[in-house]
Structure formats: structure tokens, C-alpha cells
Protein backbone atom coordinates (compact mmCIF):
# COMPACT_ATOMS: atom_id res chain seq x y z
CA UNK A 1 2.72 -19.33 -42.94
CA UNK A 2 4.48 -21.02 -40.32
CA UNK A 3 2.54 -23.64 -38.17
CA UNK A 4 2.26 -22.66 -34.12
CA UNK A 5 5.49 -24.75 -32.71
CA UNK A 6 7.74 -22.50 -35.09
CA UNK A 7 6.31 -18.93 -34.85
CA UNK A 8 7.66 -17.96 -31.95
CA UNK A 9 10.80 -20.42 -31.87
CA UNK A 10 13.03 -18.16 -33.40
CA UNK A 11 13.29 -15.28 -30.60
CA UNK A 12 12.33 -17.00 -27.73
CA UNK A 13 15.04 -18.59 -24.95
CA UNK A 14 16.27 -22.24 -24.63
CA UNK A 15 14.43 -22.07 -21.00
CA UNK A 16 11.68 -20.09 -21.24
CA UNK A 17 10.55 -20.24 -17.60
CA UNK A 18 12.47 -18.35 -15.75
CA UNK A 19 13.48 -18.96 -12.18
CA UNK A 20 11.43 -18.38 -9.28
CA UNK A 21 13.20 -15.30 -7.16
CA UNK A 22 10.81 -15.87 -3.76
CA UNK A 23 9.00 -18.67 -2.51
CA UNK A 24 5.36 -19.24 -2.64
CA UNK A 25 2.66 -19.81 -0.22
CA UNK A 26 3.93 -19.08 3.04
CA UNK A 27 2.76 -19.88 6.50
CA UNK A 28 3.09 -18.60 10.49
CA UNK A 29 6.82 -18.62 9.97
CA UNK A 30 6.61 -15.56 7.08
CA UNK A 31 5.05 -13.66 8.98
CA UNK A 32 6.38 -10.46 9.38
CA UNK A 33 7.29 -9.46 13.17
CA UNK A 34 5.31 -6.31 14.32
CA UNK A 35 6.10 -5.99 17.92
CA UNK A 36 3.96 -4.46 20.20
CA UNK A 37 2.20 -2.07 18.03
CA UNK A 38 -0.68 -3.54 17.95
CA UNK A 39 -0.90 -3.46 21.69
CA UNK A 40 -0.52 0.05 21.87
CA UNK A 41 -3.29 0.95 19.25
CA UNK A 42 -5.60 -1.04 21.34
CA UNK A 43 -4.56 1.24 24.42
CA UNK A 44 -5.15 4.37 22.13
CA UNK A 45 -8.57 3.35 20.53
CA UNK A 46 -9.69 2.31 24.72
CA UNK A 47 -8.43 6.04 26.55
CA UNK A 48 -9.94 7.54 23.67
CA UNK A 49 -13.75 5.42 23.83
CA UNK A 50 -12.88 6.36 27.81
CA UNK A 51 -12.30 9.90 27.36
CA UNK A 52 -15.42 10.56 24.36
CA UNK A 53 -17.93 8.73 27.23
CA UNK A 54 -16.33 11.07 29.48
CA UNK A 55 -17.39 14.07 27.90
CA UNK A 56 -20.61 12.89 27.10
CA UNK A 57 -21.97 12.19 30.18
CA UNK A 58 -20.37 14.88 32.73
């Protein structure tokens, strides 16, 4: 039986690791843009709290 170093030497690649296709990690700067769109679901959640007290209390 062949010891662990040669077992797998036969099929695998000179350069095993392959290379890295995106960066890691990240920061402020990957973040991606979403406009205002989180403004206006703020807007939509508040007229809608607005108009539910609304109808409660008339």
C-alpha cells in the first residue's frame, strides 16, 4: 500500500490551489448601492401606522 504523500499524487494537479476569482472580506466600499429605497419603505411602513391609528380611533 502506498504511504499518504503518494496516494493521491498521481491524479492530482501541479498547483492544487486554485486561484481566487473574488476578493475576500470586504468593507464600506463593497457595499452595494441601493438608492433611495430604503427611504421610501420607511414612508410606506409610517402612512400605513398613520392610516391603521386612523381607523381605529374615528
Amino acid at each position: 500500500m502506498a504511504d499518504g504523500g503518494d496516494f493521491y499524487s498521481g491524479d492530482r494537479p501541479e498547483n492544487p490551489k486554485p486561484a481566487q476569482d473574488r476578493t475576500r472580506g470586504g468593507g464600506p466600499e463593497s457595499r452595494p448601492r441601493t438608492g433611495h429605497r430604503h427611504v421610501w419603505i420607511w414612508w410606506v411602513v409610517f402612512a400605513v401606522v398613520i392610516l391603521v391609528l386612523f381607523f381605529i380611533f374615528i
